[in-house]
N, C-alpha and C. Protein backbone atom coordinates (compact mmCIF):
# COMPACT_ATOMS: atom_id res chain seq x y z
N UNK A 1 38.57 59.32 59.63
CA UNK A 1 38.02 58.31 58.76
C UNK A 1 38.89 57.06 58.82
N UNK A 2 38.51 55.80 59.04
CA UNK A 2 38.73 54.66 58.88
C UNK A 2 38.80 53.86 57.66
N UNK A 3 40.03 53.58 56.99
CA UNK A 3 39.93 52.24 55.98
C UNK A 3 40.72 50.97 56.53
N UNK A 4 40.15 50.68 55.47
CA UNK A 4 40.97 48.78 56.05
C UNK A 4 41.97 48.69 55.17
N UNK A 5 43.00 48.18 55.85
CA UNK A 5 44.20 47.85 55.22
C UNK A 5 44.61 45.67 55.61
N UNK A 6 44.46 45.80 54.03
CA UNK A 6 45.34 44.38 54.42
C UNK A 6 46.66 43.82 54.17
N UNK A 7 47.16 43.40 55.35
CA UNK A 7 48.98 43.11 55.55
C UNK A 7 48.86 41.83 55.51
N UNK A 8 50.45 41.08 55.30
CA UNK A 8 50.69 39.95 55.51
C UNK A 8 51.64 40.16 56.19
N UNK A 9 51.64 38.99 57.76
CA UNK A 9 52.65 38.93 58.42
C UNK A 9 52.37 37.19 59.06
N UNK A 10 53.98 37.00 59.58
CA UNK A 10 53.58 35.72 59.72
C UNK A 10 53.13 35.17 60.95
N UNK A 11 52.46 33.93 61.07
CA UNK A 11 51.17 33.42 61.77
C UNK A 11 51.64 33.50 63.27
N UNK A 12 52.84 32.97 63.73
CA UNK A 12 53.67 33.32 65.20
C UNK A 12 53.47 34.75 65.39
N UNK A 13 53.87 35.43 65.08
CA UNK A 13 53.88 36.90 65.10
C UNK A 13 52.40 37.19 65.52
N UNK A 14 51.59 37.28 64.63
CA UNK A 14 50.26 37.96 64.35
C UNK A 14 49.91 37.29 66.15
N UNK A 15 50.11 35.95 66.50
CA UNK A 15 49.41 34.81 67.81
C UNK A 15 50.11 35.73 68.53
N UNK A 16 51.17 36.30 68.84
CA UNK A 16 51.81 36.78 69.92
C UNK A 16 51.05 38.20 69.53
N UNK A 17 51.08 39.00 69.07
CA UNK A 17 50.60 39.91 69.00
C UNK A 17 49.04 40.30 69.70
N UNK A 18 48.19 39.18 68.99
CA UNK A 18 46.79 38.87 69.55
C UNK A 18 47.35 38.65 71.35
N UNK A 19 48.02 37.69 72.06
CA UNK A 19 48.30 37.49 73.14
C UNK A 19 48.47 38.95 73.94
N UNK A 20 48.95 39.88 73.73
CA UNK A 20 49.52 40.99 73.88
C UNK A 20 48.35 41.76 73.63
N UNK A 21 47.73 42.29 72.92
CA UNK A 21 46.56 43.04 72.92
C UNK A 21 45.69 42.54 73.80
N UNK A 22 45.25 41.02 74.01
CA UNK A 22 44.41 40.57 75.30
C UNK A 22 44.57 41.32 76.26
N UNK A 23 45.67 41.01 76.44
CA UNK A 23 46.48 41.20 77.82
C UNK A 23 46.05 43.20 77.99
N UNK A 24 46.58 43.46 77.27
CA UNK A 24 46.49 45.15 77.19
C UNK A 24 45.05 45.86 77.15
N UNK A 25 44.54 45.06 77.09
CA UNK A 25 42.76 45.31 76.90
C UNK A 25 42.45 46.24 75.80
N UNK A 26 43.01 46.02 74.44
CA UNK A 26 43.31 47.06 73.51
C UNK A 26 42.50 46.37 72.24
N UNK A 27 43.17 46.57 71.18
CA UNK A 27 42.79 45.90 69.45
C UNK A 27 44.22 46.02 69.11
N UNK A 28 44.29 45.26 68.02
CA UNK A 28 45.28 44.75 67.37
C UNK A 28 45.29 46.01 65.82
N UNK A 29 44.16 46.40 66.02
CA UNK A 29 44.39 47.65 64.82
C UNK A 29 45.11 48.81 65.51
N UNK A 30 44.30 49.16 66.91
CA UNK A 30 44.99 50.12 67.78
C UNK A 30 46.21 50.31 67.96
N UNK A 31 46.60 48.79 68.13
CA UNK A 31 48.23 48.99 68.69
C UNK A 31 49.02 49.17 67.44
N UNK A 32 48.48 48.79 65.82
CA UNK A 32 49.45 48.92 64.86
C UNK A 32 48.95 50.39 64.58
N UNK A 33 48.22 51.11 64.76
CA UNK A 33 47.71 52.52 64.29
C UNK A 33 48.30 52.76 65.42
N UNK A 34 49.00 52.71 66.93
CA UNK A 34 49.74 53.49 67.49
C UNK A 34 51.35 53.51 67.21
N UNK A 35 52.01 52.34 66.70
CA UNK A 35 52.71 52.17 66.36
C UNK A 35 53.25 52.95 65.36
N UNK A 36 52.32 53.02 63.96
CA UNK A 36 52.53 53.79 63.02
C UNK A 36 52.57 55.51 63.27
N UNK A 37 52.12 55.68 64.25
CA UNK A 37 51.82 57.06 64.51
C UNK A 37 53.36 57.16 65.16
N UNK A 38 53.90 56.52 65.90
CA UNK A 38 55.25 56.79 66.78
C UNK A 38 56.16 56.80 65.46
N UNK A 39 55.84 55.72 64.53
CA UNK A 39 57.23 56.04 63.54
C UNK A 39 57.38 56.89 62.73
N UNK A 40 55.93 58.27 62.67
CA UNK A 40 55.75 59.02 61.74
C UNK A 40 55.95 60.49 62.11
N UNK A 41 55.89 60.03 63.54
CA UNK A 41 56.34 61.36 64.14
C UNK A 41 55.26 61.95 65.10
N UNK A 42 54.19 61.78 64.89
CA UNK A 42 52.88 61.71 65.30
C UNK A 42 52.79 61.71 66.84
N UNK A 43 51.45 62.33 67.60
CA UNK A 43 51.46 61.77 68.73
C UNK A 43 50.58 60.70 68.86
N UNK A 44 50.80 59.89 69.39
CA UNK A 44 49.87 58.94 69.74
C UNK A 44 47.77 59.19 70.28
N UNK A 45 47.06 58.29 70.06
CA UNK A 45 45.88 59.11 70.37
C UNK A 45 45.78 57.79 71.45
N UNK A 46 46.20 57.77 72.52
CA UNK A 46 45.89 57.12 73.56
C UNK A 46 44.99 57.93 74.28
N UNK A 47 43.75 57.58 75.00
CA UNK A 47 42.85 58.26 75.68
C UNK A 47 43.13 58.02 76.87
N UNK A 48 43.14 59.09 78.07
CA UNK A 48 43.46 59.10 79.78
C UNK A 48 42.48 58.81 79.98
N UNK A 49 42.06 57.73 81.09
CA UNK A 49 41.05 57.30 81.25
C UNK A 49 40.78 58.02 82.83
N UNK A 50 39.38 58.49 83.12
CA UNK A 50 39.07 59.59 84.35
C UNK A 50 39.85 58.58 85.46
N UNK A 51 40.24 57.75 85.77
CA UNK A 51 40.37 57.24 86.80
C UNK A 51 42.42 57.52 86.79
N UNK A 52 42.99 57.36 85.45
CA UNK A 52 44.47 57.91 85.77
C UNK A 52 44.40 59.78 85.91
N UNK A 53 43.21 60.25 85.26
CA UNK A 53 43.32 61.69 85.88
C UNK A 53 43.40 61.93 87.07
N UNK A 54 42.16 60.95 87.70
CA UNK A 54 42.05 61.63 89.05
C UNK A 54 43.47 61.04 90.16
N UNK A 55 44.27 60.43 89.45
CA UNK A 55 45.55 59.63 90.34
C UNK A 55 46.64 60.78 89.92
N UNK A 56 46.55 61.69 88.90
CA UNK A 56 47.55 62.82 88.61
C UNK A 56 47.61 63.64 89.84
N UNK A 57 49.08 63.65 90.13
CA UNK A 57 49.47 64.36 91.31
C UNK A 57 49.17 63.71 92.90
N UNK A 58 48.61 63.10 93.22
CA UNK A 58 48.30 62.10 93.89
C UNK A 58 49.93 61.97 94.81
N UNK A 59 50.32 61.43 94.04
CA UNK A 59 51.96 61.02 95.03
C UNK A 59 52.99 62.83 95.07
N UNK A 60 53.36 62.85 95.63
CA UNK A 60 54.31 64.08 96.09
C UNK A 60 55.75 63.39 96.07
N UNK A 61 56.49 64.33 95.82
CA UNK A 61 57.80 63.80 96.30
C UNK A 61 57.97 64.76 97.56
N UNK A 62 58.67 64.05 98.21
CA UNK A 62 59.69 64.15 99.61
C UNK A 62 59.99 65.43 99.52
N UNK A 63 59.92 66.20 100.54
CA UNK A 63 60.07 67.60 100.96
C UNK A 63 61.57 67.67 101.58
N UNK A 64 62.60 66.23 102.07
CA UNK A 64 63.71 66.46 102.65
C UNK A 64 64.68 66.22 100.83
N UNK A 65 65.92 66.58 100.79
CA UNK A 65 66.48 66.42 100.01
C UNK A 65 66.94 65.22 99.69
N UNK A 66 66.50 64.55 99.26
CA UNK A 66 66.82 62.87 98.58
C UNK A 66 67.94 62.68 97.91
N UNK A 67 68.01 63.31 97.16
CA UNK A 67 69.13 63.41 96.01
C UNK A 67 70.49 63.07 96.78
N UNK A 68 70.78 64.51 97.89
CA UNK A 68 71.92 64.76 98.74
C UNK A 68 71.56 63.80 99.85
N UNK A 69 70.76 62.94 100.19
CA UNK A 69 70.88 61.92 101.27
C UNK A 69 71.68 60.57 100.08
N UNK A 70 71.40 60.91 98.81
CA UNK A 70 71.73 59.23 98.33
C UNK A 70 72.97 59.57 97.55
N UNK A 71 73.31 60.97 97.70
CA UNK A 71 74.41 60.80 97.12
C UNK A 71 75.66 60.34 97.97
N UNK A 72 74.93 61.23 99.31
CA UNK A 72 76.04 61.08 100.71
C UNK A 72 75.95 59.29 100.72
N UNK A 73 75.15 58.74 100.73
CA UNK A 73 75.26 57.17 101.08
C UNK A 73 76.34 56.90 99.69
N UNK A 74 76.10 56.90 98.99
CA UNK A 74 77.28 56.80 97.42
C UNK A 74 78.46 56.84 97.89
N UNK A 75 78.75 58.19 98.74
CA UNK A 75 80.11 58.77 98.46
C UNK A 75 80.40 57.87 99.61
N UNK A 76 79.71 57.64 100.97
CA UNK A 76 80.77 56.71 102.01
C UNK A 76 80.73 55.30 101.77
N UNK A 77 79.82 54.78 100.83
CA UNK A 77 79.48 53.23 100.33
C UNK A 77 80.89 53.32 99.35
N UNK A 78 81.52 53.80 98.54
CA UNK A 78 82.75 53.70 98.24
C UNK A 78 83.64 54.57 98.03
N UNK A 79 83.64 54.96 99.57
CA UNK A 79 85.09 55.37 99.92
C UNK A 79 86.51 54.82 99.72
């Protein structure tokens, strides 16, 4: 269920905020109802959209040992 809540905040703020939700392709209620949910402990209700599902797992990592190739570059980069 949805109510309306009314805040006061000031007018710079609220413009940057609006700028930022544009940008995010979101609402400005969304992002303060996600917000509030992070400071409450809450999980967030962000929805996966089918197109980041179908990109899950998609990339692999490296089958040679990476770690021990960059550590070896570490250890003779300062010898």
């Amino acid at each position: 269920m949805n109510t309306k809540l009314t805040i006061k905040l000031d007018n710079e703020v609220i413009e940057k905020a609006k700028d930022y939700v544009k940008k995010e392709k979101t609402s400005l209620s969304k992002m303060i109802e996600n917000y509030l949910l992070s400071v409450v402990g809450k999980k967030s209700h962000l929805e996966i959209t089918p197109l980041v599902k179908s990109l899950s797992g998609v990339i692999k990592p490296p089958a040679d040992d990476y770690k021990k190739d960059y550590t070896d570059y570490l250890a003779e980069k300062y010898k």
